[in-house]
C-alpha atoms as a PDB file:
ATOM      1  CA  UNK A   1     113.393  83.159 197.975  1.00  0.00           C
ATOM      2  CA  UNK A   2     114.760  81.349 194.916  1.00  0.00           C
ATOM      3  CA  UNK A   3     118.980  80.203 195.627  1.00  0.00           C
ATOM      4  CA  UNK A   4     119.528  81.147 191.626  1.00  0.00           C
ATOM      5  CA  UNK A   5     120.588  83.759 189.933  1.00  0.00           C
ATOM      6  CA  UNK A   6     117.990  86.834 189.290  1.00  0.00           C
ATOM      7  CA  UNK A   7     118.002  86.834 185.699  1.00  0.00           C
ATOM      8  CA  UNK A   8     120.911  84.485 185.193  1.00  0.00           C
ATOM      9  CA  UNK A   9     120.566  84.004 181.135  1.00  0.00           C
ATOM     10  CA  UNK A  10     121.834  87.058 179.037  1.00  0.00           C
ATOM     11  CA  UNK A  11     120.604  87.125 175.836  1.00  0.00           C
ATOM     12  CA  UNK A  12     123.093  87.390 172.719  1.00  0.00           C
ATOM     13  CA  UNK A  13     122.923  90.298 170.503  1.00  0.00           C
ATOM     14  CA  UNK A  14     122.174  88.144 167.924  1.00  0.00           C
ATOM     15  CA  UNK A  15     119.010  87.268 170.182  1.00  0.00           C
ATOM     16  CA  UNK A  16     118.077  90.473 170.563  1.00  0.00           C
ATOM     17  CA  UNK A  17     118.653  91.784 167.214  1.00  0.00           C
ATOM     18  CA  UNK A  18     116.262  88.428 166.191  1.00  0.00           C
ATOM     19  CA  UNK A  19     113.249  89.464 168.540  1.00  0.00           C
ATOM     20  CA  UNK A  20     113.232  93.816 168.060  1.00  0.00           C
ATOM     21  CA  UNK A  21     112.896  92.566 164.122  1.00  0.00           C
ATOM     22  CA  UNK A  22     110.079  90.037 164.857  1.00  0.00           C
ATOM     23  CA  UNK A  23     107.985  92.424 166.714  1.00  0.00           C
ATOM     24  CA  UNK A  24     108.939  95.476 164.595  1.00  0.00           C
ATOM     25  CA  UNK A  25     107.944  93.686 161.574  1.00  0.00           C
ATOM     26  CA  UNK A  26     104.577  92.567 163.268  1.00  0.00           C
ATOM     27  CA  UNK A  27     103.980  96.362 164.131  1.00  0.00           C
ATOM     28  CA  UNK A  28     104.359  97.958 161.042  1.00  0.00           C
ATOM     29  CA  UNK A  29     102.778  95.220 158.826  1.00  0.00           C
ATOM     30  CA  UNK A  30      99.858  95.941 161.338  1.00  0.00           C
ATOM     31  CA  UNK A  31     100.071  99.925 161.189  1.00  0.00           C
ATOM     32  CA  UNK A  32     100.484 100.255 157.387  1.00  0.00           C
ATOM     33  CA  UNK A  33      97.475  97.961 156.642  1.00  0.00           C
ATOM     34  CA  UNK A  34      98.215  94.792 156.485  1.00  0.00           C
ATOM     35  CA  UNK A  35      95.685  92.028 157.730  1.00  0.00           C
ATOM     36  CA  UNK A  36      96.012  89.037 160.695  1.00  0.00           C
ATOM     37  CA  UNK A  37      96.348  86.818 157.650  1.00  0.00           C
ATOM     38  CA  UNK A  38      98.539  88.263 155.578  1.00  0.00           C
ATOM     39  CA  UNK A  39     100.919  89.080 158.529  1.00  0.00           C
ATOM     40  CA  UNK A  40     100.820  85.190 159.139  1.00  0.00           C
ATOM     41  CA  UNK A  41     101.454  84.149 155.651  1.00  0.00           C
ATOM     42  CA  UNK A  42     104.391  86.078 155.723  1.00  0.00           C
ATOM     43  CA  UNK A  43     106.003  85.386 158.685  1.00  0.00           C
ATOM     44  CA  UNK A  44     104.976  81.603 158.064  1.00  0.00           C
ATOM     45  CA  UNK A  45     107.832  81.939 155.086  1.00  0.00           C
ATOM     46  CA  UNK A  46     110.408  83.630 157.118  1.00  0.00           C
ATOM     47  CA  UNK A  47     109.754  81.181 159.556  1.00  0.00           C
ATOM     48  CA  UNK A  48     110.753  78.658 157.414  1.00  0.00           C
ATOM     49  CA  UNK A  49     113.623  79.933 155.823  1.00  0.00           C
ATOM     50  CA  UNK A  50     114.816  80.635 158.988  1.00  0.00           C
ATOM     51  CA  UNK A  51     114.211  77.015 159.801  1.00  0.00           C
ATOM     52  CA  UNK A  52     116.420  75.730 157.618  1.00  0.00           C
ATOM     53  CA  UNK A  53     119.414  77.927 158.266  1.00  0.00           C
ATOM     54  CA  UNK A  54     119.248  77.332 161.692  1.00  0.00           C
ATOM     55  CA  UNK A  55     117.690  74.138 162.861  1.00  0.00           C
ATOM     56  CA  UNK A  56     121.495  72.298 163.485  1.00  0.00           C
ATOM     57  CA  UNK A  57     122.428  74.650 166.173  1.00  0.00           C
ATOM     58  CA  UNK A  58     118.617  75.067 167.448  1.00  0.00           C
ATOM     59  CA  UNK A  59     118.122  72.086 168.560  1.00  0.00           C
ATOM     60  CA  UNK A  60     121.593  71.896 170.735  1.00  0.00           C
ATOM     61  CA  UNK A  61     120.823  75.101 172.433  1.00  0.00           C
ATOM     62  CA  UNK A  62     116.571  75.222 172.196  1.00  0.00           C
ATOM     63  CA  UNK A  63     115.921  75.050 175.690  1.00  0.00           C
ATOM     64  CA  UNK A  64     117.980  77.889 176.310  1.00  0.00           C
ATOM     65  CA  UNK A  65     116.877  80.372 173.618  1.00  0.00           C
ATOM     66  CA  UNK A  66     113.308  79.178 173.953  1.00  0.00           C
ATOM     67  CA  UNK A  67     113.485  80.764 177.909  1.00  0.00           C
ATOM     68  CA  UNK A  68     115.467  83.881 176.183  1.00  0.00           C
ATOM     69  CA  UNK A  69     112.691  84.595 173.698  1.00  0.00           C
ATOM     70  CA  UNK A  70     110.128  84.492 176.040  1.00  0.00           C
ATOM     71  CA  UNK A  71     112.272  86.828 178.466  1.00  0.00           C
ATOM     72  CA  UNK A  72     112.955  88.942 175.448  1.00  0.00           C
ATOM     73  CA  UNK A  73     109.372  88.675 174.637  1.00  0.00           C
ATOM     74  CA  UNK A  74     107.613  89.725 177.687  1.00  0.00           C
ATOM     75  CA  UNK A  75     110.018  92.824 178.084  1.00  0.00           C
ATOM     76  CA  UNK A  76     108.811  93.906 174.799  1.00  0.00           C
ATOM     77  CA  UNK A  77     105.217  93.503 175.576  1.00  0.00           C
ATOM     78  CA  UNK A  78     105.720  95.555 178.707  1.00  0.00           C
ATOM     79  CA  UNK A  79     106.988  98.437 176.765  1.00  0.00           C
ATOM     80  CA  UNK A  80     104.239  98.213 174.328  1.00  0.00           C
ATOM     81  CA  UNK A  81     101.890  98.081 176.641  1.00  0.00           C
ATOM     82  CA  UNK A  82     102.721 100.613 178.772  1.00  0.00           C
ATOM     83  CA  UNK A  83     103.495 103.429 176.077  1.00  0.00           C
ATOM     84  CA  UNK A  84     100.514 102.249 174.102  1.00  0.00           C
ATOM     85  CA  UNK A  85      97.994 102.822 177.290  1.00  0.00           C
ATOM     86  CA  UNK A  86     100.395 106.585 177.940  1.00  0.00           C
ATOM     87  CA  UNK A  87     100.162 107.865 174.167  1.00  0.00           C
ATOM     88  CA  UNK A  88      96.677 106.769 173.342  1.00  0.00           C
ATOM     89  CA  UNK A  89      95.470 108.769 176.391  1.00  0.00           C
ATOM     90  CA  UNK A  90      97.779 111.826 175.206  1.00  0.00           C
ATOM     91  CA  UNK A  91      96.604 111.120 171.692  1.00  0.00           C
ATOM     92  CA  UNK A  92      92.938 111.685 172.441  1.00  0.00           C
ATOM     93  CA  UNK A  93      93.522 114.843 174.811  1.00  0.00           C
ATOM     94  CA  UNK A  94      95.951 116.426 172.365  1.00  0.00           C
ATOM     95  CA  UNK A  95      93.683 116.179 169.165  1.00  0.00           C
ATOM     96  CA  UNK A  96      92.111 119.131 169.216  1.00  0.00           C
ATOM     97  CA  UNK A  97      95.403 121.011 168.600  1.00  0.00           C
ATOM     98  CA  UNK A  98      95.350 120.083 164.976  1.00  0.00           C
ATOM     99  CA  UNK A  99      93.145 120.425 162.140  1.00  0.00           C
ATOM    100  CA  UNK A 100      93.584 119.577 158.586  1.00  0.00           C
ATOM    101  CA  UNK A 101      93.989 115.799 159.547  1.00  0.00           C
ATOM    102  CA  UNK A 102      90.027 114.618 158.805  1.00  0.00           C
ATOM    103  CA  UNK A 103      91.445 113.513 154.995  1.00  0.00           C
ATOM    104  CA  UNK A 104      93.953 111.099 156.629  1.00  0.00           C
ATOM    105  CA  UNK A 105      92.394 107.651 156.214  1.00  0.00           C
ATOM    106  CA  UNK A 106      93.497 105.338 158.361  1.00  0.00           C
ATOM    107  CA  UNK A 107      91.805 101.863 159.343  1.00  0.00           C
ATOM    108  CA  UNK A 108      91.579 102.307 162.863  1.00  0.00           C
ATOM    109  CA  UNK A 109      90.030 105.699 164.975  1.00  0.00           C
ATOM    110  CA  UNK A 110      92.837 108.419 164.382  1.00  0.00           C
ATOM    111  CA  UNK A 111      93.933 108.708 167.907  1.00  0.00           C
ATOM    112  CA  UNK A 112      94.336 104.654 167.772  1.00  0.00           C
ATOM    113  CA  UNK A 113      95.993 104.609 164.867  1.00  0.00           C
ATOM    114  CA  UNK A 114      98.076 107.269 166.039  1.00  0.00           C
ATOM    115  CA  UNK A 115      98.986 104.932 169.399  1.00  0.00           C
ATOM    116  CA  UNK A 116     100.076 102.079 167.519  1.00  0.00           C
ATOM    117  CA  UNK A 117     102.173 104.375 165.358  1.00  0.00           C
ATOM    118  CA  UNK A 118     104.253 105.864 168.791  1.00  0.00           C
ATOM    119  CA  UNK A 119     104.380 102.611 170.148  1.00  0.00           C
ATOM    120  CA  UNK A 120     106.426 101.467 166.501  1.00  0.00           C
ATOM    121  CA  UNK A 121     108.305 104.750 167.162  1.00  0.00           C
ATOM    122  CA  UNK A 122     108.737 103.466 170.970  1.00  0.00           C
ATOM    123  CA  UNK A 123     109.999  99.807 169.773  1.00  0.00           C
ATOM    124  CA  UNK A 124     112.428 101.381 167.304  1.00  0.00           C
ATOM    125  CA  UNK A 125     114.290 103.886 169.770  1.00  0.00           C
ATOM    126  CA  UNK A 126     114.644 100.873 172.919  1.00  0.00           C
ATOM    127  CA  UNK A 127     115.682  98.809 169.259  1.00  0.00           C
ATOM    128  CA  UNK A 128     118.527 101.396 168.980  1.00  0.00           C
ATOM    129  CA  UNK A 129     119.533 101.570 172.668  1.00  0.00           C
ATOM    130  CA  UNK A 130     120.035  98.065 172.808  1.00  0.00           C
ATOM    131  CA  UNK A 131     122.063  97.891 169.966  1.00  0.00           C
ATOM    132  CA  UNK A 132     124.601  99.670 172.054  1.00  0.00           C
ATOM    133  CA  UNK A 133     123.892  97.447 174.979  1.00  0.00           C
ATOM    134  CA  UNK A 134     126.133  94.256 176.385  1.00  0.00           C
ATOM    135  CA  UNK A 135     123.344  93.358 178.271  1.00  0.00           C
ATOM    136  CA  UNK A 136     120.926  93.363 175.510  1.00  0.00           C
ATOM    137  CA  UNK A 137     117.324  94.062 176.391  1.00  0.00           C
ATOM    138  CA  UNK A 138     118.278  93.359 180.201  1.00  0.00           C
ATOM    139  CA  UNK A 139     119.117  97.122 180.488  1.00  0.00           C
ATOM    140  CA  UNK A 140     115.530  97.986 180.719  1.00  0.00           C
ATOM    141  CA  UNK A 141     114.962  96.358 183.851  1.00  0.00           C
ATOM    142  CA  UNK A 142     118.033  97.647 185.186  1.00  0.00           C
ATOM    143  CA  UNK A 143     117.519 101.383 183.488  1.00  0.00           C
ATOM    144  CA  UNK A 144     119.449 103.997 185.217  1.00  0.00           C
ATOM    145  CA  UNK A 145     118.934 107.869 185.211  1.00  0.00           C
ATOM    146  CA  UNK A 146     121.531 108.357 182.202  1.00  0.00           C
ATOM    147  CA  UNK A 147     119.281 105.706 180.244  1.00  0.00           C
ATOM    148  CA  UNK A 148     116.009 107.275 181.385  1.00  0.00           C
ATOM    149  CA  UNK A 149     117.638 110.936 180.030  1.00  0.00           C
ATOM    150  CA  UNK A 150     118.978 109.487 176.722  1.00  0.00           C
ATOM    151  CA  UNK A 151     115.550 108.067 176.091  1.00  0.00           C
ATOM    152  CA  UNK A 152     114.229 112.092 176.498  1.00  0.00           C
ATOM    153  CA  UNK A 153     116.733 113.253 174.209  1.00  0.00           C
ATOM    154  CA  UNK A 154     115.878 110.484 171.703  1.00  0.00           C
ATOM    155  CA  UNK A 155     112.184 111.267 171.882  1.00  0.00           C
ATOM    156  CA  UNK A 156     112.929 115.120 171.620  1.00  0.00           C
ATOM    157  CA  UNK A 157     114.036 113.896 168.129  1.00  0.00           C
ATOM    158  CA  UNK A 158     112.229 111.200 166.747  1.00  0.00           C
ATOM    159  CA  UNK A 159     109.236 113.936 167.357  1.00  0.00           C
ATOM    160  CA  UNK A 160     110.878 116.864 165.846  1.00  0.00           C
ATOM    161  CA  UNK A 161     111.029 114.162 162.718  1.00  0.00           C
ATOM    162  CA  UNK A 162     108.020 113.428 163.015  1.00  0.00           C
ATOM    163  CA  UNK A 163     106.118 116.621 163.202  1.00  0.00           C
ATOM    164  CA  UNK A 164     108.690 117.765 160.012  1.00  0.00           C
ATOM    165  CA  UNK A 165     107.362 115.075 157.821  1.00  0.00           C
ATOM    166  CA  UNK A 166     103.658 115.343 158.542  1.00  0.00           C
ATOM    167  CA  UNK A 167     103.903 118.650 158.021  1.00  0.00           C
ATOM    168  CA  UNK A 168     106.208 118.919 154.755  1.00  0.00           C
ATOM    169  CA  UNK A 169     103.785 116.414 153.401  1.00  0.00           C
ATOM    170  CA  UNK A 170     100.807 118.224 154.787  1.00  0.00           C
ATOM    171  CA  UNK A 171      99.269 115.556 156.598  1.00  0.00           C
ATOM    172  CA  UNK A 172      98.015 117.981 159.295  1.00  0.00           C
ATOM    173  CA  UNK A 173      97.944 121.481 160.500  1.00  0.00           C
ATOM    174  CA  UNK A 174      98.099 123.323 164.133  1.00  0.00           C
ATOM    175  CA  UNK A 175      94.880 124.674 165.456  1.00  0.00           C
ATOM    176  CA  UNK A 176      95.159 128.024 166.608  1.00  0.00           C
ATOM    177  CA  UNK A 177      95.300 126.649 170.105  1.00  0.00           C
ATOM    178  CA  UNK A 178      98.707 124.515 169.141  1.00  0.00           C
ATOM    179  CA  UNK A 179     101.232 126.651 171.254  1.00  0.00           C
ATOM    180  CA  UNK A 180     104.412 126.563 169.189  1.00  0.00           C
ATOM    181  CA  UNK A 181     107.852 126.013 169.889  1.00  0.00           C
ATOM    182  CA  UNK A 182     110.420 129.070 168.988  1.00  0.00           C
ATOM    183  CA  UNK A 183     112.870 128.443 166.473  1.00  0.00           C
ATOM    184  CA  UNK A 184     111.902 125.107 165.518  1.00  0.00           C
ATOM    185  CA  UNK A 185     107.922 126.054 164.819  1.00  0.00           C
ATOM    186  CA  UNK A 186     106.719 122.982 165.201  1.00  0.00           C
ATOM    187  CA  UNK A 187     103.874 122.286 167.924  1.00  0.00           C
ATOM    188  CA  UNK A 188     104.563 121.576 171.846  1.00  0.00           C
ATOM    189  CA  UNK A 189     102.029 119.155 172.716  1.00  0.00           C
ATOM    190  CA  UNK A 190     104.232 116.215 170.286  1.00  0.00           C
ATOM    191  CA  UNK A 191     107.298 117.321 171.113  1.00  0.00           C
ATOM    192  CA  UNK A 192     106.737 116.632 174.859  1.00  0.00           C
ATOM    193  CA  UNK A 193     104.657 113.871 174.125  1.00  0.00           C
ATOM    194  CA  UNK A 194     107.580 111.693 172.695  1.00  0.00           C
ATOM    195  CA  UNK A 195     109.960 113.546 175.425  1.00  0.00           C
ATOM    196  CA  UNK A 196     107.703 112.146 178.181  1.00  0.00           C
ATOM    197  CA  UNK A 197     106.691 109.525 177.583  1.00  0.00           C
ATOM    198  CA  UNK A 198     109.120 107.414 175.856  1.00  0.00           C
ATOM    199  CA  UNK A 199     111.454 107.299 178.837  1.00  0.00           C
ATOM    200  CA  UNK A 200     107.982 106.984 181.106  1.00  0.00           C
ATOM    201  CA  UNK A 201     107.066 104.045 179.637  1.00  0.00           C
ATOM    202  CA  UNK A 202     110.440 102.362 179.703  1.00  0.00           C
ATOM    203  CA  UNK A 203     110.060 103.251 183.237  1.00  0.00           C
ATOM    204  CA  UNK A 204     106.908 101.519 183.968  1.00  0.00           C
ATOM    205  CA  UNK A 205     107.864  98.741 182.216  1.00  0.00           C
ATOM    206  CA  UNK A 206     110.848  98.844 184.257  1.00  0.00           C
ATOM    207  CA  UNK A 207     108.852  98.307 187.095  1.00  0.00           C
ATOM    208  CA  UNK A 208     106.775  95.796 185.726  1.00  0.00           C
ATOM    209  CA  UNK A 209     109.609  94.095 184.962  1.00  0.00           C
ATOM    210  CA  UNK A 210     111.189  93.921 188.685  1.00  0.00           C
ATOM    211  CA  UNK A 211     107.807  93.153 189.964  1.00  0.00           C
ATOM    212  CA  UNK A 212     107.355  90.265 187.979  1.00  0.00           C
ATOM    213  CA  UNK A 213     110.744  88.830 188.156  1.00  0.00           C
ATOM    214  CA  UNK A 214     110.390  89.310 192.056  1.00  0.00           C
ATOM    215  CA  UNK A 215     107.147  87.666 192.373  1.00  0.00           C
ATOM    216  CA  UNK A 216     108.708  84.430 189.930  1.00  0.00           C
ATOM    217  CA  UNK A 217     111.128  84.115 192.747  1.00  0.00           C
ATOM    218  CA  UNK A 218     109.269  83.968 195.669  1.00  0.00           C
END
């Protein structure tokens, strides 16, 4: 076993708040149409803006926030991962309980497209958790049973939103076999779809996480 630290480097908030932007600004340029190439150009100009407000201080301190990205980096590609494999299998079981949505064009198969769009959801609520985080992004691998119940709550809400737009803006209907909630009349299937399985993934990841970090020190 490895004499250091497990996971000795925290990352900033400013760290954190850097990377959730860069790969929530690479998944909705994706999911609202934008092209490999036009994603690039763009972020090819932030990069370099960002260059040049920054390059002093990054080359001081580059090891160490080069070995924070990549931390930062992998933990977000876990959760990605993970919820995208989770919601594209709900996605496709769960389609029949709608109707209404063939006039939605979308670039990718709907229940794909629909994926990518809960895994943006996904990225934004662990965004907002870690906001409110000391440890930054760290608090995934360490996730604790409050965490794992916050992230229900937070998912009972982001699909309640969800299912309120679509259907204010009449993006889809209910099948008749759709049971619906009481009260809030909105369907059951989303609303414990995001309940589930945001915390599930964060979970998984969670494990991924420890497994990988255990197997590094070995």
């Amino acid at each position: 076993m490895s004499a250091g630290r497990d996971d000795e480097a925290d990352e900033s908030p400013e760290e954190v708040r850097r990377v959730i932007v860069e790969t929530l600004w690479y998944e909705v340029a994706h999911h609202f149409g934008m092209d490999e190439e036009g994603v690039s150009a763009r972020e090819a100009v932030r990069a370099r803006r960002s260059s040049r407000n920054v390059r002093g201080s990054a080359q001081n301190a580059g090891g160490r926030d080069c070995f924070v990205t990549q931390k930062a980096s992998m933990t977000l590609l876990f959760v990605s991962v993970t919820a995208f494999v989770l919601h594209l299998a709900w996605e496709m079981l769960h389609l029949p309980l709608y109707s209404d949505y063939e006039e939605l064009r979308t670039l990718l198969p709907l229940p794909l497209w629909a994926a990518l769009g809960d895994v943006l959801y996904t990225l934004l609520a662990i965004g907002l958790v870690s906001l409110f985080k000391k440890s930054g992004l760290r608090w995934i691998a360490q996730a604790r049973v409050s965490d794992f119940i916050g992230l229900a709550v937070l998912g009972f809400l982001i699909a309640i939103g969800v299912e309120y737009k679509a259907l204010a803006l009449d993006r889809w209907e209910y099948s008749a076999a759709m049971p619906i909630v009481p009260l809030l009349r909105v369907g059951l299937s989303p609303i414990v779809q995001m309940t589930v399985l945001l915390p599930l993934s964060v979970y998984f990841a969670s494990a991924l996480l420890r497994s990988n970090s255990t197997n590094v020190h070995l």
